[in-house]
N, C-alpha and C. Protein backbone atom coordinates (compact mmCIF):
# COMPACT_ATOMS: atom_id res chain seq x y z
N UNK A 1 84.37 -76.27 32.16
CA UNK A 1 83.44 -76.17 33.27
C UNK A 1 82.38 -77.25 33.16
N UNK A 2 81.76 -77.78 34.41
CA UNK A 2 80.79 -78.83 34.16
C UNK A 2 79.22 -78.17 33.83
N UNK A 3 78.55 -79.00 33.74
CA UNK A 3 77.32 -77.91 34.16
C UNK A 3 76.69 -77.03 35.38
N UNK A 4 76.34 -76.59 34.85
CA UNK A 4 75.45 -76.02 36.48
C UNK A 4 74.37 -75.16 36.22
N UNK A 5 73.46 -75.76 37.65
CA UNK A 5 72.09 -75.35 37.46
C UNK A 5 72.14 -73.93 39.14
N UNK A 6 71.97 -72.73 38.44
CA UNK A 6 72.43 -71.93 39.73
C UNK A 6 70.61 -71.40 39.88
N UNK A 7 70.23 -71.56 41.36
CA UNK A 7 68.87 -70.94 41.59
C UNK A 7 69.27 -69.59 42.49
N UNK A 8 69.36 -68.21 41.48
CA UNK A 8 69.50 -67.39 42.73
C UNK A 8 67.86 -66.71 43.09
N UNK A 9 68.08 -66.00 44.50
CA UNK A 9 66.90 -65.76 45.06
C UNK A 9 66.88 -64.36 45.51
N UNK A 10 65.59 -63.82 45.42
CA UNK A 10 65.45 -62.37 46.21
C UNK A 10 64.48 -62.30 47.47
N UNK A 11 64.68 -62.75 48.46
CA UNK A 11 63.76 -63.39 49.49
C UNK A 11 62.46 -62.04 49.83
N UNK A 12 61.59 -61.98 49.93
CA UNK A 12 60.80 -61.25 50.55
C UNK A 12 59.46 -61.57 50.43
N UNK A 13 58.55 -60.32 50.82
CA UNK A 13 56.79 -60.27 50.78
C UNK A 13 56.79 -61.53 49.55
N UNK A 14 57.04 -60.71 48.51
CA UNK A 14 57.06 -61.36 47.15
C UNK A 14 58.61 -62.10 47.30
N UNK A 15 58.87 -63.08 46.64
CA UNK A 15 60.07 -63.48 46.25
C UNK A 15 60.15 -63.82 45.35
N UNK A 16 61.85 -63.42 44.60
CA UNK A 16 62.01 -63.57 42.88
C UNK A 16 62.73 -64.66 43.29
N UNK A 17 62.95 -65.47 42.10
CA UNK A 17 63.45 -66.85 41.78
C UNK A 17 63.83 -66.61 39.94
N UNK A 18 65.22 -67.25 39.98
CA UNK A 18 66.00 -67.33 38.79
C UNK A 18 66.43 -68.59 38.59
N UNK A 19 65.99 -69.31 37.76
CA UNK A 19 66.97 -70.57 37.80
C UNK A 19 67.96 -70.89 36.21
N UNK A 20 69.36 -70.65 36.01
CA UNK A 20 70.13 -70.58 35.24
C UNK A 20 70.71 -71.69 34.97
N UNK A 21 70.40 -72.37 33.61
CA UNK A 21 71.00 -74.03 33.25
C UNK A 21 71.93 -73.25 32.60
N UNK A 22 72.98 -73.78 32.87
CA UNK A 22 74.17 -73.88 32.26
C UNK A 22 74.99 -75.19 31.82
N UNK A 23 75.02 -75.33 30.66
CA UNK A 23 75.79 -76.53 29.78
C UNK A 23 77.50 -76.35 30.13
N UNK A 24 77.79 -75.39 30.40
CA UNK A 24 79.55 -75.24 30.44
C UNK A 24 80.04 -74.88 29.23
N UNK A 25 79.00 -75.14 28.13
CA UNK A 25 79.55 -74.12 26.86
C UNK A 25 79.70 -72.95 26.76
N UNK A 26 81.09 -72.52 26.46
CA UNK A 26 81.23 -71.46 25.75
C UNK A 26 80.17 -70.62 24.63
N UNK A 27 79.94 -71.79 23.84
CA UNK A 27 78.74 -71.36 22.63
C UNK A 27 77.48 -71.58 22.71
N UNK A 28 77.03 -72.46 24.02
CA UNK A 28 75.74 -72.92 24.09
C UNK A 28 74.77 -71.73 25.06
N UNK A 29 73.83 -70.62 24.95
CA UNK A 29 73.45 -69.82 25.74
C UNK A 29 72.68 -70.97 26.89
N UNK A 30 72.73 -69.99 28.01
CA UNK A 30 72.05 -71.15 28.89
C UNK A 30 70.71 -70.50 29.10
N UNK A 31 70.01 -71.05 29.26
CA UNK A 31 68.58 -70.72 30.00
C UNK A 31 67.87 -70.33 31.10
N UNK A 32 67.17 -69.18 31.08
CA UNK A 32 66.86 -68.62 32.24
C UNK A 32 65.39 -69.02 32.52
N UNK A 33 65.23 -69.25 33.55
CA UNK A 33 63.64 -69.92 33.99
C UNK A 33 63.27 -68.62 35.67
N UNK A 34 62.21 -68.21 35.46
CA UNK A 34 62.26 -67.18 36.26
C UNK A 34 60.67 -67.20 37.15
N UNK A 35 60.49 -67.06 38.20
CA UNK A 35 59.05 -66.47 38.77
C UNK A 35 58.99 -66.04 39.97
N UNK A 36 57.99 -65.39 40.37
CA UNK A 36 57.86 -64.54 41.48
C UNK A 36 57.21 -65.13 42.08
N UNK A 37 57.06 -65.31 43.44
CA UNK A 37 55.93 -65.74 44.58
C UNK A 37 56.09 -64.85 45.55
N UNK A 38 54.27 -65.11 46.04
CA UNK A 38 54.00 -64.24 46.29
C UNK A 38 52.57 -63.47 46.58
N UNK A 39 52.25 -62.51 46.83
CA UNK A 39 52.56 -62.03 48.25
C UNK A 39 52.56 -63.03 49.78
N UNK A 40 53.53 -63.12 50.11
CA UNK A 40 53.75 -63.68 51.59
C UNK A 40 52.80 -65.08 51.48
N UNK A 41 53.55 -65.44 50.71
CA UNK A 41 53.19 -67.47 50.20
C UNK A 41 54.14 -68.23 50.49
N UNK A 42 54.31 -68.21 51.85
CA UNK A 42 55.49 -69.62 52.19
C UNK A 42 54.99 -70.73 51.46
N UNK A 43 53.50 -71.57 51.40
CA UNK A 43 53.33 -72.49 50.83
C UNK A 43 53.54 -72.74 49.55
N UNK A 44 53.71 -71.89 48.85
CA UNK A 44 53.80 -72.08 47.38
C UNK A 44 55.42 -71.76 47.44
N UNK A 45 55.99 -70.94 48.39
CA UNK A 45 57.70 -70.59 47.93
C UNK A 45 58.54 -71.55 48.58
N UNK A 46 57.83 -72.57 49.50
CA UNK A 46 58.38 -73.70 50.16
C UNK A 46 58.47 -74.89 48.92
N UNK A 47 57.52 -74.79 48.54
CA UNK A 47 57.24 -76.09 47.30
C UNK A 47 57.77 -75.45 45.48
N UNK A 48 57.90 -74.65 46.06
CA UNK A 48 59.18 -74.18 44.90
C UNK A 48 60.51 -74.22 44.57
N UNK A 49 61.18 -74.34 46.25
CA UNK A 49 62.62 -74.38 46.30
C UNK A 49 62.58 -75.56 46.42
N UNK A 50 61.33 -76.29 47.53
CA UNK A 50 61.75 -78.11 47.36
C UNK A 50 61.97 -78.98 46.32
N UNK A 51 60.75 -78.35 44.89
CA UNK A 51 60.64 -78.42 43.64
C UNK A 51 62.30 -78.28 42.82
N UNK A 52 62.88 -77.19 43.41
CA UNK A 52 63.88 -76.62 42.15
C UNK A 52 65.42 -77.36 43.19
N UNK A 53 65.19 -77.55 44.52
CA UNK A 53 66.62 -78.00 45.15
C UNK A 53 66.59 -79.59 44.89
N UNK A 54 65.23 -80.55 44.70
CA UNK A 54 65.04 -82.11 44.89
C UNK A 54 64.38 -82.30 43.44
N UNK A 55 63.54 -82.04 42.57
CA UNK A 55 62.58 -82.49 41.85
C UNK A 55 63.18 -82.20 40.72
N UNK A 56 64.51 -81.07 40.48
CA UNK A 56 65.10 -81.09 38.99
C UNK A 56 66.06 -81.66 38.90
N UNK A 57 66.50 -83.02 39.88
CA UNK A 57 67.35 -83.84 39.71
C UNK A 57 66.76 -84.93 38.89
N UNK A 58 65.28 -84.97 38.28
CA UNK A 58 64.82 -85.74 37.61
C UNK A 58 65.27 -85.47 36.37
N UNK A 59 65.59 -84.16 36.09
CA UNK A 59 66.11 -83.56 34.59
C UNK A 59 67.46 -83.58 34.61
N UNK A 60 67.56 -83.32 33.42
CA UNK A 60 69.19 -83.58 32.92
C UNK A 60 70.16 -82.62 33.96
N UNK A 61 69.97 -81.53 34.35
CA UNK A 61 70.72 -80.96 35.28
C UNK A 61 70.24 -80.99 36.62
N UNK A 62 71.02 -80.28 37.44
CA UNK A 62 70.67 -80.56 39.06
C UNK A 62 71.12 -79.07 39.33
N UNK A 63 70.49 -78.40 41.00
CA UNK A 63 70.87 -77.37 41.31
C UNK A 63 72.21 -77.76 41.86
N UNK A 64 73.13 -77.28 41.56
CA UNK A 64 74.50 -76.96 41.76
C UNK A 64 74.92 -76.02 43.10
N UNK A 65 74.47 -74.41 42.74
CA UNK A 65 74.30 -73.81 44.04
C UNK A 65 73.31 -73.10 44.06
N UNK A 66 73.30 -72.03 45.32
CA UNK A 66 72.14 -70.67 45.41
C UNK A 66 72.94 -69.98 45.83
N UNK A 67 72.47 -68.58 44.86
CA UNK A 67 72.95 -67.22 45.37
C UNK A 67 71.95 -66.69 45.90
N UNK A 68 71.83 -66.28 47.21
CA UNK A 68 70.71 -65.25 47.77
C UNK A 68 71.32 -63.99 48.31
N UNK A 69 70.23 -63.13 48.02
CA UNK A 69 70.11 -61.93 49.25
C UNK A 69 70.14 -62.28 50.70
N UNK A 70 70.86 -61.72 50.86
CA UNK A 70 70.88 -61.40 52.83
C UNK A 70 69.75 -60.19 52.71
N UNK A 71 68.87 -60.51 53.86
CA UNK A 71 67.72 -60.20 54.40
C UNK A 71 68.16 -59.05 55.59
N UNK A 72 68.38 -57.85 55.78
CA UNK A 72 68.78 -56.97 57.10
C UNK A 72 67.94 -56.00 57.47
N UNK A 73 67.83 -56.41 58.36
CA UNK A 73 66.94 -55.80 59.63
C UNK A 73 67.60 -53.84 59.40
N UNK A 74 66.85 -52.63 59.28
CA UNK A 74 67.24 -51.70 59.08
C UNK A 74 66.29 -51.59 59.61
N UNK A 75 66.83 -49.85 60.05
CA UNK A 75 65.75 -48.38 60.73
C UNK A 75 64.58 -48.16 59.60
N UNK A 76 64.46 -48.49 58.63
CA UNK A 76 63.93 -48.27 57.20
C UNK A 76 62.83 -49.43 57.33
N UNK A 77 63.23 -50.71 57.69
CA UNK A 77 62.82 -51.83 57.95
C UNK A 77 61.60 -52.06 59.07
N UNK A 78 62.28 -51.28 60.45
CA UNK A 78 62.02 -50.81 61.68
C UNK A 78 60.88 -50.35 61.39
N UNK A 79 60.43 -49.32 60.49
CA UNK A 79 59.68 -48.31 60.29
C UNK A 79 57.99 -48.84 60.04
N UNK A 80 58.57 -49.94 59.07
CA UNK A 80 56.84 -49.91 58.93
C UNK A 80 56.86 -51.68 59.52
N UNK A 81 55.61 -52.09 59.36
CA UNK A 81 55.47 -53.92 60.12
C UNK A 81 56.57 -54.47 59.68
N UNK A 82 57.03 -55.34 60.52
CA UNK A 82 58.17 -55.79 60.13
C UNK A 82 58.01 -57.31 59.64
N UNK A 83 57.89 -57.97 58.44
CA UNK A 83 57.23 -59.07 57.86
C UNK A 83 58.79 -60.56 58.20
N UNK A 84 58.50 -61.39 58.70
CA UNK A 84 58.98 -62.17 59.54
C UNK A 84 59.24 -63.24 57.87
N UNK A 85 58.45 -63.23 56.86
CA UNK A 85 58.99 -64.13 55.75
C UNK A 85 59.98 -63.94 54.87
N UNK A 86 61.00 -62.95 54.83
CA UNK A 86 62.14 -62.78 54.37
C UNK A 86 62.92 -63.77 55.47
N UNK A 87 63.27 -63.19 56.76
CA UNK A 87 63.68 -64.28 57.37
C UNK A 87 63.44 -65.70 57.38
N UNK A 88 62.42 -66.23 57.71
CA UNK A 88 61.89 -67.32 58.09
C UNK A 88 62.59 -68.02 55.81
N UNK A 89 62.07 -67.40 55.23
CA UNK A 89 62.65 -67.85 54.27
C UNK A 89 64.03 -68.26 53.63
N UNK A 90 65.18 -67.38 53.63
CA UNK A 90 66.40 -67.50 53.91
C UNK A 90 66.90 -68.78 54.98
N UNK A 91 66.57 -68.84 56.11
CA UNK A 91 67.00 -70.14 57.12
C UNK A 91 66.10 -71.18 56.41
N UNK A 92 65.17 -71.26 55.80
CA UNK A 92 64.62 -72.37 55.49
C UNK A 92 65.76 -73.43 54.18
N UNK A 93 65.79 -71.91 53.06
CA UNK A 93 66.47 -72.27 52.20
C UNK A 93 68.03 -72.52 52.56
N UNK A 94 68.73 -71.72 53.44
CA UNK A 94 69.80 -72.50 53.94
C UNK A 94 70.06 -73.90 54.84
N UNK A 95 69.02 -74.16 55.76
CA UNK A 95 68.57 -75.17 55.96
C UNK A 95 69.22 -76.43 54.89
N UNK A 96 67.81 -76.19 54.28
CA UNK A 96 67.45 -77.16 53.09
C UNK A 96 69.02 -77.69 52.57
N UNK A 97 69.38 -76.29 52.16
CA UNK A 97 70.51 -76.65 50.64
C UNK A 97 71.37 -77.22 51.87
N UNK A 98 72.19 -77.12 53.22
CA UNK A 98 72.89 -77.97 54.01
C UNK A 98 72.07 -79.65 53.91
N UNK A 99 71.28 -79.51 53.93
CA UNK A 99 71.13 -81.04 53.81
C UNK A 99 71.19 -81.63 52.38
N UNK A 100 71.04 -80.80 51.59
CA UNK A 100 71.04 -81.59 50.23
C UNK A 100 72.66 -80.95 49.69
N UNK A 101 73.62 -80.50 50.34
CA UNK A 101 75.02 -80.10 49.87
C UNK A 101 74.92 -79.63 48.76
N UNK A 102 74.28 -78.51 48.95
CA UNK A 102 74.65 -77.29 47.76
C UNK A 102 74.65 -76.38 48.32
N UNK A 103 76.09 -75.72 48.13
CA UNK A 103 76.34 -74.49 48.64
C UNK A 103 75.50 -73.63 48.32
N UNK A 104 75.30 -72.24 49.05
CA UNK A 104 74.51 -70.94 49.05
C UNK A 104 75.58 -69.69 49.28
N UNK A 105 75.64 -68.98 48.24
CA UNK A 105 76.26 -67.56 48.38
C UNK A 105 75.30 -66.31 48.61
N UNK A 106 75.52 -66.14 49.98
CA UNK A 106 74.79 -64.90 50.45
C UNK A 106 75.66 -63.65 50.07
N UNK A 107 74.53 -62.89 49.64
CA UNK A 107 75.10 -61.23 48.86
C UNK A 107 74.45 -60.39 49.65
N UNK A 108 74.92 -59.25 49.97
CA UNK A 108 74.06 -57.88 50.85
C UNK A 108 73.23 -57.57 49.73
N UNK A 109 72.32 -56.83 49.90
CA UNK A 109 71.56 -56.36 49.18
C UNK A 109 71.52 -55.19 48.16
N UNK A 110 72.75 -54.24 48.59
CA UNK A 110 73.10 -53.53 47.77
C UNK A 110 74.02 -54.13 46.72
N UNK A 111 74.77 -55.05 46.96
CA UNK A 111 75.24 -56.07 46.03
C UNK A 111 75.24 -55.71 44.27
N UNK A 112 73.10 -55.85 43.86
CA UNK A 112 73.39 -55.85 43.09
C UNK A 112 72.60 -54.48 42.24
N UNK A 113 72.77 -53.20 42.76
CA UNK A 113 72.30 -51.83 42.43
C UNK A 113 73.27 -51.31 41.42
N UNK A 114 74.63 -52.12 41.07
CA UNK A 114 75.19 -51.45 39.55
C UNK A 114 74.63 -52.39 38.52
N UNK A 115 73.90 -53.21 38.64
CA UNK A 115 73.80 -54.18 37.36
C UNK A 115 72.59 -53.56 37.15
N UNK A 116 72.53 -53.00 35.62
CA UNK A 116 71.39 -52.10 34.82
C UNK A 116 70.85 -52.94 33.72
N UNK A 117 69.17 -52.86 33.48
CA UNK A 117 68.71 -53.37 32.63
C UNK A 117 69.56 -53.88 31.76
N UNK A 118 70.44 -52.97 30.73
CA UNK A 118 71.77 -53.55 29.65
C UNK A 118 71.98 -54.33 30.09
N UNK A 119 72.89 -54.22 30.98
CA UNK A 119 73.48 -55.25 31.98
C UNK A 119 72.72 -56.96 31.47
N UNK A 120 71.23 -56.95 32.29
CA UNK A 120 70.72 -57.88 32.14
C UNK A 120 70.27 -58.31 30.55
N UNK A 121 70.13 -57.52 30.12
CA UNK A 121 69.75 -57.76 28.33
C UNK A 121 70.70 -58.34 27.53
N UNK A 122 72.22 -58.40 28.15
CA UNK A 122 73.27 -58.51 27.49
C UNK A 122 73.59 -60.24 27.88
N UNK A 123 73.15 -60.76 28.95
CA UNK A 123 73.35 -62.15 29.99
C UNK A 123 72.04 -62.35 29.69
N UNK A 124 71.23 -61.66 28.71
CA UNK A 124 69.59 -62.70 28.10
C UNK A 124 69.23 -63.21 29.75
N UNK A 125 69.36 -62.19 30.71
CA UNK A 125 68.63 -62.23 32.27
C UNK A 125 67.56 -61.58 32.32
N UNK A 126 67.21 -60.38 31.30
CA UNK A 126 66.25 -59.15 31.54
C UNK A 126 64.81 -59.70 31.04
N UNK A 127 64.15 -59.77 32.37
CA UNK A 127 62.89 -60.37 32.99
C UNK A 127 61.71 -58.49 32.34
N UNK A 128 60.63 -59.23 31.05
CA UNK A 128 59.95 -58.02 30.80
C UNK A 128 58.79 -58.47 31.78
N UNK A 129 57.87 -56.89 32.03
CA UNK A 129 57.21 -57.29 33.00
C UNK A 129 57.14 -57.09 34.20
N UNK A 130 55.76 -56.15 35.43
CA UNK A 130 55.96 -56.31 36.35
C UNK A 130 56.07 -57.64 37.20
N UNK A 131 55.03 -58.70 36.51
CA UNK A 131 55.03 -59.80 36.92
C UNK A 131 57.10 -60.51 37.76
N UNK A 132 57.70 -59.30 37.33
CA UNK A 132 58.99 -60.32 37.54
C UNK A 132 60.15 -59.31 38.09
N UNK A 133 59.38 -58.00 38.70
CA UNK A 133 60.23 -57.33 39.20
C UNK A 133 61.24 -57.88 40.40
N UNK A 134 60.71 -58.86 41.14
CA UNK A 134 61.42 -59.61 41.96
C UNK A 134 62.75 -60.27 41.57
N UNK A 135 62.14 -60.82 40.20
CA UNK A 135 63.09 -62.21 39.71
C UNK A 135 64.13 -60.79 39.02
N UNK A 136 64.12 -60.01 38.77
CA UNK A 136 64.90 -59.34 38.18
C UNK A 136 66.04 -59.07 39.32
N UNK A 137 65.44 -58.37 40.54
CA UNK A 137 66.72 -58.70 41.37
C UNK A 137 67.58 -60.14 41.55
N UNK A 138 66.78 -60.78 41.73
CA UNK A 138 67.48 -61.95 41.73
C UNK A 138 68.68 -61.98 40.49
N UNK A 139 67.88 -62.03 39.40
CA UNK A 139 68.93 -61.92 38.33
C UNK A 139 70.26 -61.18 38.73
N UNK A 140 70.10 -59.96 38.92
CA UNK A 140 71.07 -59.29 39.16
C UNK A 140 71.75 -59.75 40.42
N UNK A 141 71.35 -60.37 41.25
CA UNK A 141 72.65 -61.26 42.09
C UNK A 141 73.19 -62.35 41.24
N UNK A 142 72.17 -62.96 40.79
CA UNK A 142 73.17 -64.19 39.79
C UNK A 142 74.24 -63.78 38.51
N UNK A 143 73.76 -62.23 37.99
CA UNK A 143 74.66 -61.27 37.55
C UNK A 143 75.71 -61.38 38.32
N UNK A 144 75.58 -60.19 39.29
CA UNK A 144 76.79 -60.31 40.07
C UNK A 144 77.87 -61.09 40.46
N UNK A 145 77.36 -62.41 40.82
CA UNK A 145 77.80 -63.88 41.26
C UNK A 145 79.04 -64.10 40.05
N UNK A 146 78.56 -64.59 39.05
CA UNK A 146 79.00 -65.12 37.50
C UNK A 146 80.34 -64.16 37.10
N UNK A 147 80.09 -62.64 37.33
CA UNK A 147 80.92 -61.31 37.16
C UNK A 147 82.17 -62.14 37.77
N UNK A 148 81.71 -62.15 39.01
CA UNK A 148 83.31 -62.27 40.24
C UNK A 148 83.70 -63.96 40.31
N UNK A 149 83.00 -64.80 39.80
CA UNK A 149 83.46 -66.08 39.89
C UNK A 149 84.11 -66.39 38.22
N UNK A 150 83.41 -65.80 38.18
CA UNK A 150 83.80 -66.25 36.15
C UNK A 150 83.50 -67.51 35.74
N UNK A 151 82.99 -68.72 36.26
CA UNK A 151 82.49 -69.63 35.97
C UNK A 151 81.45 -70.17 35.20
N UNK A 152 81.07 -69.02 34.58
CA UNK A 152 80.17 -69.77 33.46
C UNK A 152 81.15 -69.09 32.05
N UNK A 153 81.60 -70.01 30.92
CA UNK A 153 82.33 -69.98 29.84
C UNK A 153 81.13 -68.93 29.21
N UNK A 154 80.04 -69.61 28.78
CA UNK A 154 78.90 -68.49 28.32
C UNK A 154 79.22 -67.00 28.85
N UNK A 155 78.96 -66.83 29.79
CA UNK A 155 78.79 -65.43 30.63
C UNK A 155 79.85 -64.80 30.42
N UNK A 156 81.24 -65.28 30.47
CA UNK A 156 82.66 -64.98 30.21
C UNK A 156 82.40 -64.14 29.17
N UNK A 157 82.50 -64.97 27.87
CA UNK A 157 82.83 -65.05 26.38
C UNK A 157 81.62 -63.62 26.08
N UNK A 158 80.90 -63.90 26.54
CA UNK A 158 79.34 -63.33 25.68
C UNK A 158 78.67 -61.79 26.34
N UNK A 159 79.43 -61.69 27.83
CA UNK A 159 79.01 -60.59 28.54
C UNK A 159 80.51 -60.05 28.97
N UNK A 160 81.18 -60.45 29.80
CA UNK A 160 82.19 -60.03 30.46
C UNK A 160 83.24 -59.47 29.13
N UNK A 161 83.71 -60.34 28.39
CA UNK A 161 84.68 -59.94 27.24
C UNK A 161 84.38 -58.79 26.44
N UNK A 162 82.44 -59.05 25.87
CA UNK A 162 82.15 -58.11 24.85
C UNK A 162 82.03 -56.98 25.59
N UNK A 163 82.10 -57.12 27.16
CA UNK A 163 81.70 -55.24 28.12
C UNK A 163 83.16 -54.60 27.57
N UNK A 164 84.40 -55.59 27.76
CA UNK A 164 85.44 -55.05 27.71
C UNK A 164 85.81 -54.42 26.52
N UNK A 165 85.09 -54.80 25.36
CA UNK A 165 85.93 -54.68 24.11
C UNK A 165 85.61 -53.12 23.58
C-alpha cells in the first residue's frame, strides 16, 4: 500500500477532525492528529480543512482522501433551530476536495454506533477527553472506513486480525 493521509470528519455545531498518516507499513503505527472546532466556527473550520486538504502537502504526506458524515435533515432535527453549518460545511468540504481530487466517502451517521471505545483503543484512535468528543466520532467513521476497505496494512495486521483471533 502507498501512503495515505485520510482526514475523516464529523461535521456539525462543533466539528471533529481526525487526520490519520499512514506509512503503508504493516509494522509502522500511523498517527492520529485530532481536534474539534467549534462552536459554529466556519472561520476557523474553513482554515482547517484548507490547512489539512493544501498546506500538508508541504509535509512528507498529503491528504489522500475524506471520510465524512452525511449531515440529515430529521423530525429530531426539525425539532429544535435548525443550524445551517453542518450543511453549509459538508458542500464546502466536498467542494474543495473536487477541486483538489481527493475523493470523499460519505457515511450515514449511524454508520459508526458499533465502533466502542475498545474498538478505538485497539486502532490507538481513542481521543481522552471532552475536548474531543467530536473527533471521536469522526474516528469512528475512519474506523469504520479502514474495517470495509482494508487498506491500511497497520489496521489489518494490528486491529482487524487480532479482533479475529
Amino acid at each position: 500500500m502507498k501512503k495515505e493521509t485520510i482526514l475523516a470528519l464529523d461535521p456539525g455545531q462543533t466539528t471533529g477532525s481526525v487526520l490519520w498518516f499512514d506509512s503503508g507499513s504493516a509494522d509502522e503505527e500511523p498517527r492520529v492528529v485530532a481536534q474539534d472546532f467549534g462552536p459554529r466556527s466556519l472561520d476557523n473550520w474553513g482554515e482547517a480543512v484548507v490547512n489539512a486538504a493544501e498546506g500538508i502537502r508541504d509535509m512528507e504526506h498529503y491528504v489522500t482522501r475524506i471520510v465524512m458524515e452525511d449531515f440529515r435533515i430529521s423530525g429530531r432535527t426539525l425539532k429544535g433551530k435548525l443550524n445551517r453549518s453542518s450543511i453549509t460545511l459538508q458542500g464546502w468540504v466536498e467542494v474543495e476536495a473536487a477541486r483538489l481530487h481527493i475523493p470523499v466517502k460519505i457515511q450515514g451517521p449511524d454508520e459508526r454506533i458499533r465502533v466502542t471505545p475498545r474498538d478505538l483503543e485497539k486502532a490507538n484512535m481513542y481521543l481522552k477527553g471532552k475536548q474531543y468528543h467530536h473527533s471521536r466520532d469522526a474516528a469512528r467513521h475512519l474506523f469504520v472506513w479502514l474495517a470495509r476497505t482494508k487498506i491500511s496494512p497497520w489496521f489489518n495486521k494490528n486491529v482487524l486480525e487480532v479482533g479475529n483471533a
